[in-house]
C-alpha atoms as a PDB file:
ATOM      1  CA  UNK A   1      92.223  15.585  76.956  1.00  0.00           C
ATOM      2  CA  UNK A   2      94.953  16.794  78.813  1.00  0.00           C
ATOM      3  CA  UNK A   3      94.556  17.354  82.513  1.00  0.00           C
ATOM      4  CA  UNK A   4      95.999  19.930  84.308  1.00  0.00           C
ATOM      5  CA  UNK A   5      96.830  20.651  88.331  1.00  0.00           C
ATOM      6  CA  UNK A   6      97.552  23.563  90.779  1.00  0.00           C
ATOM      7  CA  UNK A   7      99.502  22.662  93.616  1.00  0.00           C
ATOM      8  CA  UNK A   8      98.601  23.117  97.392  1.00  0.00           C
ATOM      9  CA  UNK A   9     101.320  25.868  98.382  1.00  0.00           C
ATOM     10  CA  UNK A  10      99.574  28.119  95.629  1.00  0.00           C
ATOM     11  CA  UNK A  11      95.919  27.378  96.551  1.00  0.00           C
ATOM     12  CA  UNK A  12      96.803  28.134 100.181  1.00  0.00           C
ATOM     13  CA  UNK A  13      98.677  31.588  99.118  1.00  0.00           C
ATOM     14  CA  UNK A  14      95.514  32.723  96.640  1.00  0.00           C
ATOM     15  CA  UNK A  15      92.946  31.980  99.000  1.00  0.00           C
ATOM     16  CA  UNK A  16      94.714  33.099 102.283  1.00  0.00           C
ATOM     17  CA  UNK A  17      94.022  29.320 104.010  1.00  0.00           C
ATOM     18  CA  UNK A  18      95.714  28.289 106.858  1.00  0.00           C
ATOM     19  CA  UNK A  19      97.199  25.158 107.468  1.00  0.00           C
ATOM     20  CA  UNK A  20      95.951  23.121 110.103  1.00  0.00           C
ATOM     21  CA  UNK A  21      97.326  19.454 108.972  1.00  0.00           C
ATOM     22  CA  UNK A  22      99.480  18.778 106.025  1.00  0.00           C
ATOM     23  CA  UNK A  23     100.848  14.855 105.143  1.00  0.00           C
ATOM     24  CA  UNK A  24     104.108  16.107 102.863  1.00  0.00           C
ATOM     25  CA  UNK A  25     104.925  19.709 101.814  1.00  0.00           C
ATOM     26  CA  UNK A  26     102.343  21.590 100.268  1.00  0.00           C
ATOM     27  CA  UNK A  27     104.621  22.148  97.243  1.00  0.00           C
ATOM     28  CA  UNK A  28     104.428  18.394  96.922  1.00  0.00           C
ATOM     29  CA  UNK A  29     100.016  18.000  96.858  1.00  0.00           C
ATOM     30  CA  UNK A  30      97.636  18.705  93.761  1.00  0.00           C
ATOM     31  CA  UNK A  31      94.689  19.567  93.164  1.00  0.00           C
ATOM     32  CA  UNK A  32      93.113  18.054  89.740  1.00  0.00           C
ATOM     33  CA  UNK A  33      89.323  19.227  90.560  1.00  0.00           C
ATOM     34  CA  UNK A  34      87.452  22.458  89.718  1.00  0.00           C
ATOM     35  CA  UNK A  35      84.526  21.084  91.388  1.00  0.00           C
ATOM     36  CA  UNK A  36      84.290  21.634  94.970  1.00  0.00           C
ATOM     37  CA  UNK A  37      81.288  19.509  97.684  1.00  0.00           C
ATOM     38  CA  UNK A  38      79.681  19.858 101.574  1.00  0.00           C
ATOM     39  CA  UNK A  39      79.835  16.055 102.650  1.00  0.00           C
ATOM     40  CA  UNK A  40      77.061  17.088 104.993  1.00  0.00           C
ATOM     41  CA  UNK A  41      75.030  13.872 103.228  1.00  0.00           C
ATOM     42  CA  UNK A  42      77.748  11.532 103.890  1.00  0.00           C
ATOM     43  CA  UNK A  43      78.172  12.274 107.641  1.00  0.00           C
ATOM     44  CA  UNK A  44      75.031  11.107 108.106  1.00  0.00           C
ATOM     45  CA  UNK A  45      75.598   7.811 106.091  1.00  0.00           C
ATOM     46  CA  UNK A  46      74.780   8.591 102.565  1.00  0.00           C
ATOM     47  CA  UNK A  47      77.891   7.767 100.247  1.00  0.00           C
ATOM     48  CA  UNK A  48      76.780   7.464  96.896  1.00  0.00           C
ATOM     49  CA  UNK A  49      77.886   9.638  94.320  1.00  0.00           C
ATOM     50  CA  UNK A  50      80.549  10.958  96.708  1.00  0.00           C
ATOM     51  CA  UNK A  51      83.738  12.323  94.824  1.00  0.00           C
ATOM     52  CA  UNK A  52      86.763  12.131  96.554  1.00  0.00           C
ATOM     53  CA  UNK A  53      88.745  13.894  93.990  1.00  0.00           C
ATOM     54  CA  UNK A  54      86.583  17.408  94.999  1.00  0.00           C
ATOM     55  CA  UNK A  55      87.627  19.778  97.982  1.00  0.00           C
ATOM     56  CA  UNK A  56      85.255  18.937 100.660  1.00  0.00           C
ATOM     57  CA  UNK A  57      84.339  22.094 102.327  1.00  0.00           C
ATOM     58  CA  UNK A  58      83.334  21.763 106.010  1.00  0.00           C
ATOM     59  CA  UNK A  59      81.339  24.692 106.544  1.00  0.00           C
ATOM     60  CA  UNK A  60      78.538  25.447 109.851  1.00  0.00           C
ATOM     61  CA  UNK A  61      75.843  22.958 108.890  1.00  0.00           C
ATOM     62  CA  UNK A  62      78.533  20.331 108.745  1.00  0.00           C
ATOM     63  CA  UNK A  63      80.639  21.155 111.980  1.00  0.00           C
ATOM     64  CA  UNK A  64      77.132  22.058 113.885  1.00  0.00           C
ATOM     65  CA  UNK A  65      76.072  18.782 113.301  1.00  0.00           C
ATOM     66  CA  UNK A  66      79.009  16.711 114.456  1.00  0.00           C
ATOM     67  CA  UNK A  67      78.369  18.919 117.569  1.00  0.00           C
ATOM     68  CA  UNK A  68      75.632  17.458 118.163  1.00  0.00           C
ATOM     69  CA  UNK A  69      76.052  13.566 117.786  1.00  0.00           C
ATOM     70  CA  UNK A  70      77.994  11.421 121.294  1.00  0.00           C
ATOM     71  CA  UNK A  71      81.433  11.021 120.926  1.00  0.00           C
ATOM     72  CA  UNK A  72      81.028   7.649 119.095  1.00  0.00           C
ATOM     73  CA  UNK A  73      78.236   8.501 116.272  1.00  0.00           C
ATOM     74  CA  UNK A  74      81.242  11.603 115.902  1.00  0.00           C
ATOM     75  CA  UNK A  75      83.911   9.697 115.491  1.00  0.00           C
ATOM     76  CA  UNK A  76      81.799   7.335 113.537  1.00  0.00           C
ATOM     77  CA  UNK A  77      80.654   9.895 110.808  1.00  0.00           C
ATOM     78  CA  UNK A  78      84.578  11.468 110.680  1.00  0.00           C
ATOM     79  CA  UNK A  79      86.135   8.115 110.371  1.00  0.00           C
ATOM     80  CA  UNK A  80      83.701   7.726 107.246  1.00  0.00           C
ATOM     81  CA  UNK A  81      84.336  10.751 105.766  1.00  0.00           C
ATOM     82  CA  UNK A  82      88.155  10.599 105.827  1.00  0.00           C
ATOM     83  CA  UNK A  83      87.954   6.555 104.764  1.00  0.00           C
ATOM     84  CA  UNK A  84      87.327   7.684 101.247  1.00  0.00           C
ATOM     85  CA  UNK A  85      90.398   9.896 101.328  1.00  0.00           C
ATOM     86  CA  UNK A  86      89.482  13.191  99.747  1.00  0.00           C
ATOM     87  CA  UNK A  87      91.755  15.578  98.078  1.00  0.00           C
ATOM     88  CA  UNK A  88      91.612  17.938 100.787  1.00  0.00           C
ATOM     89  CA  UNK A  89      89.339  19.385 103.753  1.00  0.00           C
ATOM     90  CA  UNK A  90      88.448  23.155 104.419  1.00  0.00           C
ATOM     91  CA  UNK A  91      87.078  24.090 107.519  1.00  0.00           C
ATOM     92  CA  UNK A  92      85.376  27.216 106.719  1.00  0.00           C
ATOM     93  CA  UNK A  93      84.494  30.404 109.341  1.00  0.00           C
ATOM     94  CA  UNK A  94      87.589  29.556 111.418  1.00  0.00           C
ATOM     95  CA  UNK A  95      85.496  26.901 113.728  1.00  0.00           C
ATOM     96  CA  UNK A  96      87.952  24.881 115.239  1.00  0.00           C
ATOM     97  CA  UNK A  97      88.191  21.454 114.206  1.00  0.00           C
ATOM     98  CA  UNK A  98      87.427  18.128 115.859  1.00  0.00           C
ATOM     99  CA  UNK A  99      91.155  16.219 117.759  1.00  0.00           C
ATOM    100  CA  UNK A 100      89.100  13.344 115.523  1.00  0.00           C
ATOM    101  CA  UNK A 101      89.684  15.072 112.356  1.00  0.00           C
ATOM    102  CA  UNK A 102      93.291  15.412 112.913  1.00  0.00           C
ATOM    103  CA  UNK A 103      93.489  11.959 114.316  1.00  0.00           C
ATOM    104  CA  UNK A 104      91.589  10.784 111.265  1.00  0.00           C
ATOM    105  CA  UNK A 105      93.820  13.049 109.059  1.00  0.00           C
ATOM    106  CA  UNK A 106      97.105  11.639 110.248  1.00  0.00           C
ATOM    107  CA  UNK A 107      95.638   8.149 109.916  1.00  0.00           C
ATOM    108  CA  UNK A 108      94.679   8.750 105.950  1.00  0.00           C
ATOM    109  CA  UNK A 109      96.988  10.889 105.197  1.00  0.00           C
ATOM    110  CA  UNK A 110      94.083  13.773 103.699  1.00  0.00           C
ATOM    111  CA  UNK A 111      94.830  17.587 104.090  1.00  0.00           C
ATOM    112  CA  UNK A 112      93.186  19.711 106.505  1.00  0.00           C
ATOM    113  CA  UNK A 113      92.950  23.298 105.839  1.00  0.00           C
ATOM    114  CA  UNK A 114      91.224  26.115 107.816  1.00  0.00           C
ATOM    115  CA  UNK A 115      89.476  29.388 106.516  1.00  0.00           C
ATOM    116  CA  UNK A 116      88.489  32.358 108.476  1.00  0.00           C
ATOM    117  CA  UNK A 117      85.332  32.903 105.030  1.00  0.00           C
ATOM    118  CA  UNK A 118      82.205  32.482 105.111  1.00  0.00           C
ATOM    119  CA  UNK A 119      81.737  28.935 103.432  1.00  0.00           C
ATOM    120  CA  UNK A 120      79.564  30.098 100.353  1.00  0.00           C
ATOM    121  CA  UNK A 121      82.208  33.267  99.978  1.00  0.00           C
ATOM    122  CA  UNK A 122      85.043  30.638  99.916  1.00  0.00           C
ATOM    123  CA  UNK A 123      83.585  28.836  97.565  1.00  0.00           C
ATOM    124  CA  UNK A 124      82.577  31.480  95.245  1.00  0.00           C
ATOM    125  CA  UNK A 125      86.403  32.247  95.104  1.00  0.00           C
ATOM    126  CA  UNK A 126      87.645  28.788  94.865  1.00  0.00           C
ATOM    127  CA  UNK A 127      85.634  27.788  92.330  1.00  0.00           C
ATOM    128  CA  UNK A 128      86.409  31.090  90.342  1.00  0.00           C
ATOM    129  CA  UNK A 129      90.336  30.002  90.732  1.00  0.00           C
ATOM    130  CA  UNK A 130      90.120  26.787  90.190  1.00  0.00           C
ATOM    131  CA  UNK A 131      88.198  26.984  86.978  1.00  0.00           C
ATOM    132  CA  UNK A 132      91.137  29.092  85.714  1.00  0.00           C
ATOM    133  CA  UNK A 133      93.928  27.244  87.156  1.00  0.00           C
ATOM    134  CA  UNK A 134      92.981  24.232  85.917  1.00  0.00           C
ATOM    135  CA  UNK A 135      91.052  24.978  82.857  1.00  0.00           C
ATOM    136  CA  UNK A 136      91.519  23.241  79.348  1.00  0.00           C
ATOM    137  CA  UNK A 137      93.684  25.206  76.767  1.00  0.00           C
ATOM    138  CA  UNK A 138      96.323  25.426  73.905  1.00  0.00           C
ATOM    139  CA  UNK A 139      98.616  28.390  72.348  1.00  0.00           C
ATOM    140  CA  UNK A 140      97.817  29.876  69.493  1.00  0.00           C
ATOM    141  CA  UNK A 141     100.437  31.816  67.630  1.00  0.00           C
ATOM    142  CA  UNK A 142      98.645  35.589  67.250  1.00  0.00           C
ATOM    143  CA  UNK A 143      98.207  38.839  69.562  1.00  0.00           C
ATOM    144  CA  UNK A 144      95.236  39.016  72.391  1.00  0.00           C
ATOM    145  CA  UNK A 145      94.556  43.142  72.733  1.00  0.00           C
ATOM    146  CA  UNK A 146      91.485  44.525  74.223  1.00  0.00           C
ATOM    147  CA  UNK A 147      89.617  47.309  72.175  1.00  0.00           C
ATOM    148  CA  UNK A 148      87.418  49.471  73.638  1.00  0.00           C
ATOM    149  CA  UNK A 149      86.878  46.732  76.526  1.00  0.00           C
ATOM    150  CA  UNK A 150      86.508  43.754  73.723  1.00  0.00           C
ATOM    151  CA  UNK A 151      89.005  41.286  73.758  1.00  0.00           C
ATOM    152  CA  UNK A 152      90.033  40.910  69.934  1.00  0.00           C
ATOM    153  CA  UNK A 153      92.549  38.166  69.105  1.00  0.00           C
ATOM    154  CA  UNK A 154      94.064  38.686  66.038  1.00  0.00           C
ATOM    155  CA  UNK A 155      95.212  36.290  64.081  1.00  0.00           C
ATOM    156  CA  UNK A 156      97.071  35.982  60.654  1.00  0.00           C
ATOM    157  CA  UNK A 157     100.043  34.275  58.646  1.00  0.00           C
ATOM    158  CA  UNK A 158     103.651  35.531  59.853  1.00  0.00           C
ATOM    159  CA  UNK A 159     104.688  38.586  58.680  1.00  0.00           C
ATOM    160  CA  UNK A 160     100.809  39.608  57.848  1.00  0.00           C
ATOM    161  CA  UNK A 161     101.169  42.750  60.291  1.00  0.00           C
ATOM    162  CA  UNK A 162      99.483  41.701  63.871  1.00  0.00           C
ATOM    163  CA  UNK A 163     101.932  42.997  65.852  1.00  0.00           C
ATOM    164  CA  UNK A 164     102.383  46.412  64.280  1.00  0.00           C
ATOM    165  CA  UNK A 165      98.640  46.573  64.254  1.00  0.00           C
ATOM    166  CA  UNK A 166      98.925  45.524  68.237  1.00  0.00           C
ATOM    167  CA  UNK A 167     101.496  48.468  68.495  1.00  0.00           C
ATOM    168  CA  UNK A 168      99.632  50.885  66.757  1.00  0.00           C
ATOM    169  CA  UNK A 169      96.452  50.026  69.097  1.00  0.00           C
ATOM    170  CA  UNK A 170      98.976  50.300  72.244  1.00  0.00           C
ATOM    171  CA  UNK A 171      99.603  53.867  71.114  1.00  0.00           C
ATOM    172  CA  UNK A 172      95.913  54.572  70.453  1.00  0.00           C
ATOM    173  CA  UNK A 173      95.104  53.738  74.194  1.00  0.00           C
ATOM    174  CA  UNK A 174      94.225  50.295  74.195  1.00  0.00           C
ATOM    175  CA  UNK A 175      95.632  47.395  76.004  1.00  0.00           C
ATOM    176  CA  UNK A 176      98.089  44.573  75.172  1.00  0.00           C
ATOM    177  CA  UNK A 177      97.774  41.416  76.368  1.00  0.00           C
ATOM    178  CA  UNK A 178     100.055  38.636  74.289  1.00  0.00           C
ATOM    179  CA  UNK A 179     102.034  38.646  71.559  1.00  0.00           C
ATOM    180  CA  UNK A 180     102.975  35.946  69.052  1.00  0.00           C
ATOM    181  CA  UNK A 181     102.116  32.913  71.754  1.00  0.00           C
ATOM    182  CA  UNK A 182      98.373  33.014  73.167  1.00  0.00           C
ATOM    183  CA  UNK A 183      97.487  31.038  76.018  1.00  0.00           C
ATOM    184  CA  UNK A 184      93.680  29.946  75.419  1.00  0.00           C
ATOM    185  CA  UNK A 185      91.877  28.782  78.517  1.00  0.00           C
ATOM    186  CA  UNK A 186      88.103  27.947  78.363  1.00  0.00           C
ATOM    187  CA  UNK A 187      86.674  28.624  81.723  1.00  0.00           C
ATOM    188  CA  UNK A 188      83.165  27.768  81.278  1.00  0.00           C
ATOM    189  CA  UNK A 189      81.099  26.173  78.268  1.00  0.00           C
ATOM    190  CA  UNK A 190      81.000  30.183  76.907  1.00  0.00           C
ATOM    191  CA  UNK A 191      83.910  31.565  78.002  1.00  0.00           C
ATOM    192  CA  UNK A 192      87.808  31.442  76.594  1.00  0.00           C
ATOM    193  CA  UNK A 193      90.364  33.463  78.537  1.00  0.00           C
ATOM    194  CA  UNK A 194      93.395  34.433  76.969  1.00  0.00           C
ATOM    195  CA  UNK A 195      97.020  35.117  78.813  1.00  0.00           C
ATOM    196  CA  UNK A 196     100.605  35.134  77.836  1.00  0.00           C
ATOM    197  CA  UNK A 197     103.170  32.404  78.728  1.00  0.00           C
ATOM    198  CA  UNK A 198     104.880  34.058  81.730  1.00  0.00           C
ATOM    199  CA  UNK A 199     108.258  33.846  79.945  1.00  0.00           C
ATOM    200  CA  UNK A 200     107.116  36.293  77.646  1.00  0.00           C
ATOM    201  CA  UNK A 201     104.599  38.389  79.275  1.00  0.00           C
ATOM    202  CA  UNK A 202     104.545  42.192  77.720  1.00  0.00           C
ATOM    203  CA  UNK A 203     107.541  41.811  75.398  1.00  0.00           C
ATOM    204  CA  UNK A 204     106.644  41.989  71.232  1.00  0.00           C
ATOM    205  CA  UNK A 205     109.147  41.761  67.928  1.00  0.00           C
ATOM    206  CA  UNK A 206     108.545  44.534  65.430  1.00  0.00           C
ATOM    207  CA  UNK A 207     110.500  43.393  62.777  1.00  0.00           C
ATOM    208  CA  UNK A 208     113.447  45.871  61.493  1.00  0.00           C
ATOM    209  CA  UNK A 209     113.533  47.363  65.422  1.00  0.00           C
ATOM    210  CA  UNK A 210     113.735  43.809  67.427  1.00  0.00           C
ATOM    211  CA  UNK A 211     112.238  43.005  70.718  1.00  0.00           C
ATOM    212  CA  UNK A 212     110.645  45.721  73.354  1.00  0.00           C
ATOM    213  CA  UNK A 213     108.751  45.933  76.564  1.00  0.00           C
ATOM    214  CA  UNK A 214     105.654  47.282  75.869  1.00  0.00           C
ATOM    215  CA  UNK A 215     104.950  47.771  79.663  1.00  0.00           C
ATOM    216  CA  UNK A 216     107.965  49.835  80.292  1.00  0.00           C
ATOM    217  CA  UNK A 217     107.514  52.186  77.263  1.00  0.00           C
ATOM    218  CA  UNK A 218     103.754  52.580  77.493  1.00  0.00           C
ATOM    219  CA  UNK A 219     103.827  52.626  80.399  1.00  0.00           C
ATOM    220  CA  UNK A 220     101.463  49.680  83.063  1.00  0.00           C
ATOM    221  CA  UNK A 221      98.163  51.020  81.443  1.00  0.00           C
ATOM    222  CA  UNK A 222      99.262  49.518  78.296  1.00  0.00           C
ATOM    223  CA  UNK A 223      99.149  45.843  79.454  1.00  0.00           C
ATOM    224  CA  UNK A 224      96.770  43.506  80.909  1.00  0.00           C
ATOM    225  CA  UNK A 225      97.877  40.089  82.632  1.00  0.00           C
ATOM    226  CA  UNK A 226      94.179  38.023  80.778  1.00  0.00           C
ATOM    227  CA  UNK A 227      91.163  38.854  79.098  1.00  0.00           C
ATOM    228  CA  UNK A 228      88.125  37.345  77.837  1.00  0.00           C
ATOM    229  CA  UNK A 229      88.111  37.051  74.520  1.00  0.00           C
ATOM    230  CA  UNK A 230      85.136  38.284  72.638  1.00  0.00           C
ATOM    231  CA  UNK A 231      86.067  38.192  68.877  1.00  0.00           C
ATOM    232  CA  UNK A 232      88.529  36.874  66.699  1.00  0.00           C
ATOM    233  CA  UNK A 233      89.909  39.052  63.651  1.00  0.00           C
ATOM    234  CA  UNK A 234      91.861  36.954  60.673  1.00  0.00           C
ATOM    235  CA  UNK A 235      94.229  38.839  59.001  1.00  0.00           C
ATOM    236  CA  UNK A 236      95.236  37.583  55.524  1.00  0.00           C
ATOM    237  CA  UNK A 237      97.091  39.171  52.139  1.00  0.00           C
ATOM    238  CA  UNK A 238      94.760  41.026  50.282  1.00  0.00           C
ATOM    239  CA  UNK A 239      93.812  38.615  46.985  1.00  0.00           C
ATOM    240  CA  UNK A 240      93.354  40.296  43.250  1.00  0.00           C
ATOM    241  CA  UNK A 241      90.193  39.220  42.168  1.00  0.00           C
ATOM    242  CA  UNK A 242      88.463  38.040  45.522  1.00  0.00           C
ATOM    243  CA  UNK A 243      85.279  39.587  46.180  1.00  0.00           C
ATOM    244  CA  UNK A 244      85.397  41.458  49.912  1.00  0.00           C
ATOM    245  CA  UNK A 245      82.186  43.215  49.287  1.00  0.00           C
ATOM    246  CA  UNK A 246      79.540  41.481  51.582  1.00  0.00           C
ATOM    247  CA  UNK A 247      76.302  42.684  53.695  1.00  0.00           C
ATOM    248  CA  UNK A 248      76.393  39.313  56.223  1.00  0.00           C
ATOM    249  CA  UNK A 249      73.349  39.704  58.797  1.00  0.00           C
ATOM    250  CA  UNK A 250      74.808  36.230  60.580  1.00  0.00           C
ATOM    251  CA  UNK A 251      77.458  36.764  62.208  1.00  0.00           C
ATOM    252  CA  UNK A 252      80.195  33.968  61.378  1.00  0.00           C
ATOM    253  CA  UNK A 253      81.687  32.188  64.054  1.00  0.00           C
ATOM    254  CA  UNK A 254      85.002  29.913  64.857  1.00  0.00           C
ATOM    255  CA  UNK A 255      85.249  27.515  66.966  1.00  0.00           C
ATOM    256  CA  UNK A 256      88.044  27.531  70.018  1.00  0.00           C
ATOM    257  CA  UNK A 257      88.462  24.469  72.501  1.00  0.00           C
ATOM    258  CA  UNK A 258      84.347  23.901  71.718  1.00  0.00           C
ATOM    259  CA  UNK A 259      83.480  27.274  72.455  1.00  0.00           C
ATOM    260  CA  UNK A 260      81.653  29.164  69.476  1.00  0.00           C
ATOM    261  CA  UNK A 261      83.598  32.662  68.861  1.00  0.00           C
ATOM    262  CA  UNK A 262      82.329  35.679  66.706  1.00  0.00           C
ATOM    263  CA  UNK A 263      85.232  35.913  63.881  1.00  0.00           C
ATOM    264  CA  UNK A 264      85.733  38.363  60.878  1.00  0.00           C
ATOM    265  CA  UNK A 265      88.325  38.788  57.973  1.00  0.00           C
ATOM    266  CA  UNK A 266      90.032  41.479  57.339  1.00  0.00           C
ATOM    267  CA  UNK A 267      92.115  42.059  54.313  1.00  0.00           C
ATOM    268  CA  UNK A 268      95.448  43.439  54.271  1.00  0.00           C
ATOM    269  CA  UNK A 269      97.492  45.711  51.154  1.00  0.00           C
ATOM    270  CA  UNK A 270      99.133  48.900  51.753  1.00  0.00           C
ATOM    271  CA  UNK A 271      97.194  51.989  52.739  1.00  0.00           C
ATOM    272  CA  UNK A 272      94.653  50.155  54.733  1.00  0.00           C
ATOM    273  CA  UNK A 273      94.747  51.786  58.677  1.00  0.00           C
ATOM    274  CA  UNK A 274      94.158  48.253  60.291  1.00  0.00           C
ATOM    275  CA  UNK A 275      94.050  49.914  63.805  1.00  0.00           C
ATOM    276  CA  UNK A 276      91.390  52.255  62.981  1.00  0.00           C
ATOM    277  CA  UNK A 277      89.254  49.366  61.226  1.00  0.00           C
ATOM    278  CA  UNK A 278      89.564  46.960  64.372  1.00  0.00           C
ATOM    279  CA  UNK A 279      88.726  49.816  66.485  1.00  0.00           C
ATOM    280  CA  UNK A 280      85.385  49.710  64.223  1.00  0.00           C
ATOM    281  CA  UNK A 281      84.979  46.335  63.976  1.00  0.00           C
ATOM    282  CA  UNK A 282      85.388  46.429  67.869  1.00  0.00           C
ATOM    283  CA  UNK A 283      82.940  49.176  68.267  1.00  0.00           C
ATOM    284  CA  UNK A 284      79.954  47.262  66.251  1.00  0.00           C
ATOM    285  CA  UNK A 285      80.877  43.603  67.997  1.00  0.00           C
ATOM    286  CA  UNK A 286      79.524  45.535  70.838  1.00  0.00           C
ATOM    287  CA  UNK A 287      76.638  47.277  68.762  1.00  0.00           C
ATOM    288  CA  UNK A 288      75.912  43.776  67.845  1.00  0.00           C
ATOM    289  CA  UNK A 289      75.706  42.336  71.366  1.00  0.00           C
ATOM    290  CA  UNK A 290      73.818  44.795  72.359  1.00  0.00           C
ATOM    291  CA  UNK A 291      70.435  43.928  70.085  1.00  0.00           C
ATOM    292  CA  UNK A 292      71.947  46.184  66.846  1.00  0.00           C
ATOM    293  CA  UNK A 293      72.705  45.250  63.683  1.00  0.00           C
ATOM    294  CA  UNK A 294      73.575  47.747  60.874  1.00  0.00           C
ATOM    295  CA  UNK A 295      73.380  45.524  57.998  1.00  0.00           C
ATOM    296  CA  UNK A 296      69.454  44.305  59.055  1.00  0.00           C
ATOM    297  CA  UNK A 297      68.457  47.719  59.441  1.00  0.00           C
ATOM    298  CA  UNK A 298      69.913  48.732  56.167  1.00  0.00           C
ATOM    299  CA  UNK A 299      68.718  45.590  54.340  1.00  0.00           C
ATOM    300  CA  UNK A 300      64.989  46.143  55.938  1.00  0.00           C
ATOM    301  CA  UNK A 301      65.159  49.750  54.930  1.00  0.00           C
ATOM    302  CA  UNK A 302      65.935  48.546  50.892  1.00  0.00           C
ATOM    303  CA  UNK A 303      62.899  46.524  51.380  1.00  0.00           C
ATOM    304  CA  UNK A 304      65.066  43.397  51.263  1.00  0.00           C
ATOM    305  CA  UNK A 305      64.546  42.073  54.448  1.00  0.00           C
ATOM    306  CA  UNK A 306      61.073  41.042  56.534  1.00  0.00           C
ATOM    307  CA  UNK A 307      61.116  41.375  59.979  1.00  0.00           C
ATOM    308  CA  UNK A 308      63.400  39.676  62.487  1.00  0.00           C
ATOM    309  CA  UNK A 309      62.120  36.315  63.547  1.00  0.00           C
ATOM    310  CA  UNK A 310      60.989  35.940  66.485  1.00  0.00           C
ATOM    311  CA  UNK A 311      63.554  33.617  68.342  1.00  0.00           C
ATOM    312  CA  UNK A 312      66.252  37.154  67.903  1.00  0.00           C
ATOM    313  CA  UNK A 313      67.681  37.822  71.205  1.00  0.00           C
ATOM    314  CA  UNK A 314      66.192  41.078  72.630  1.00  0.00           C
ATOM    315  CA  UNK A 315      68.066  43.975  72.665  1.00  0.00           C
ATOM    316  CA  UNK A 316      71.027  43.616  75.494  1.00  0.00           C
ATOM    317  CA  UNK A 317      70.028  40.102  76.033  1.00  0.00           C
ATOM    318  CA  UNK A 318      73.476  38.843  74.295  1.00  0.00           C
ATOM    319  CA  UNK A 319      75.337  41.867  75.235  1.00  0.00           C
ATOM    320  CA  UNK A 320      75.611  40.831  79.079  1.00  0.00           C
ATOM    321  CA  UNK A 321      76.104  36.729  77.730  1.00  0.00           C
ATOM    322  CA  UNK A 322      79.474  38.059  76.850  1.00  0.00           C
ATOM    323  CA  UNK A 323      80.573  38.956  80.473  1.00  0.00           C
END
């Protein structure tokens, strides 16, 4: 798989660090690592399973206790830490560093950056970044729009209709976020995030009127820069003869860069208001997450169903999964 990296100069800008010792232009350094690590354990001597490729975050437990050694055992533990060469250091809660750590840094050629956080807040957000930043992910060709605060991505052979659906959702107050080229990031083993290449951010093709900014006609309620996404929605030609009638109590799924994703088809011949229907379909995703589901209750009230079993997620338990 692909790996991916964010560079130092944008790290330092997105979580307002400070930079204390750099060995090249920050433009020039990478960061390959979600994963982040307190190398409190290896100041004191214990070194296995210690990852140089993480952040190493020097918070008050860490700096408290080089405090406290002589000058030698201090120099001793900093000289081990830097040895390995991590990615980079953050000194958290603007404690000023050691003149060994800079010695050290010069020596290894390891970045030293200072935050004025707290050392768990800083982490929270770097971690949140990173996981983002440098997330897997791969472009599909489709429209990301969120309905009624889902985030639908419709999908669909060229020329099926997504983006005049998108439009007409636009105009019905909900939100674009991509057209034609989705970016698909999965942040977490639950969780894909969509966004559109930057290049192309906001603009759609309606064929027969061309290329527009949706963002400067609708106005900046109309957009969104990335959103979850919660469902996908297949568009596809409406087939003579195909049977579309179907009371489903499973929900069918797709899968998206290993991530399981609710999914739905929706056929398409004139007359049909798709807008209105994914504003539906929208509507009971949520029903659904929320512990409700319209086809059991009918199904139990023809008699036709026996009672849920018992490993069914509560009501609202799989409703708050989604966030």
């Amino acid at each position: 798989m692909q790996t991916y990296s964010v560079s130092l100069d944008v790290l330092i800008k997105e979580l307002n660090l400070t930079e204390i010792y750099l060995p090249a232009p920050a433009s020039e350094l990478n960061v390959y690592c979600a994963d982040l690590n307190r190398p409190a354990l290896l100041l004191t001597g214990f070194t296995e399973f210690f990852d140089n490729r993480r952040i190493q975050v020097c918070g008050k437990v860490e700096m408290s206790y080089l405090s406290h050694l002589d000058e030698e055992a201090r120099n001793h533990a900093i000289e081990l830490l830097f040895s390995y060469e991590p990615n980079c250091i953050v000194v958290t809660r603007g404690i000023p560093v050691f003149d060994a750590m800079i010695e050290c840094a010069k020596k290894y050629k390891v970045p030293v950056l200072g935050s004025t956080e707290a050392t768990s807040n800083f982490m929270s957000a770097a971690i949140s970044y990173l996981n983002v930043a440098l997330a897997p992910r791969i472009t599909r060709h489709g429209v990301l729009v969120e309905v009624y605060g889902t985030g639908i991505l419709i999908l669909g052979e060229s020329g099926v209709g997504k983006s005049e659906t998108a439009i007409e959702l636009v105009k019905r107050g909900h939100r674009l976020i991509a057209d034609d080229a989705v970016e698909l990031r999965r942040v977490s083993n639950r969780s894909i995030v969509g966004q559109s290449p930057e290049n192309i951010r906001h603009f759609i093709e309606l064929r027969g009127v061309g290329i527009i900014n949706v963002r400067r006609i609708f106005g900046m309620g109309a957009v969104k820069m990335s959103e979850k996404v919660n469902m996908v929605i297949n568009l596809e030609q409406w087939q003579s003869g195909k049977s579309y009638s179907d009371v489903d109590v499973d929900t069918q799924t797709t899968s998206i860069l290993d991530v399981e994703i609710p999914v739905i088809t929706i056929p398409v011949k004139p007359g049909r208001n798709l807008a209105i229907i994914i504003e539906v379909a929208a509507m009971n995703h949520r029903q659904k997450m929320m512990g409700y589901n319209a086809a059991q209750e009918l199904l139990k009230q023809l008699g036709m169903l026996d009672d849920l079993p018992e490993n069914e997620p509560q009501r609202g338990e799989a409703f708050f999964d989604q966030f």
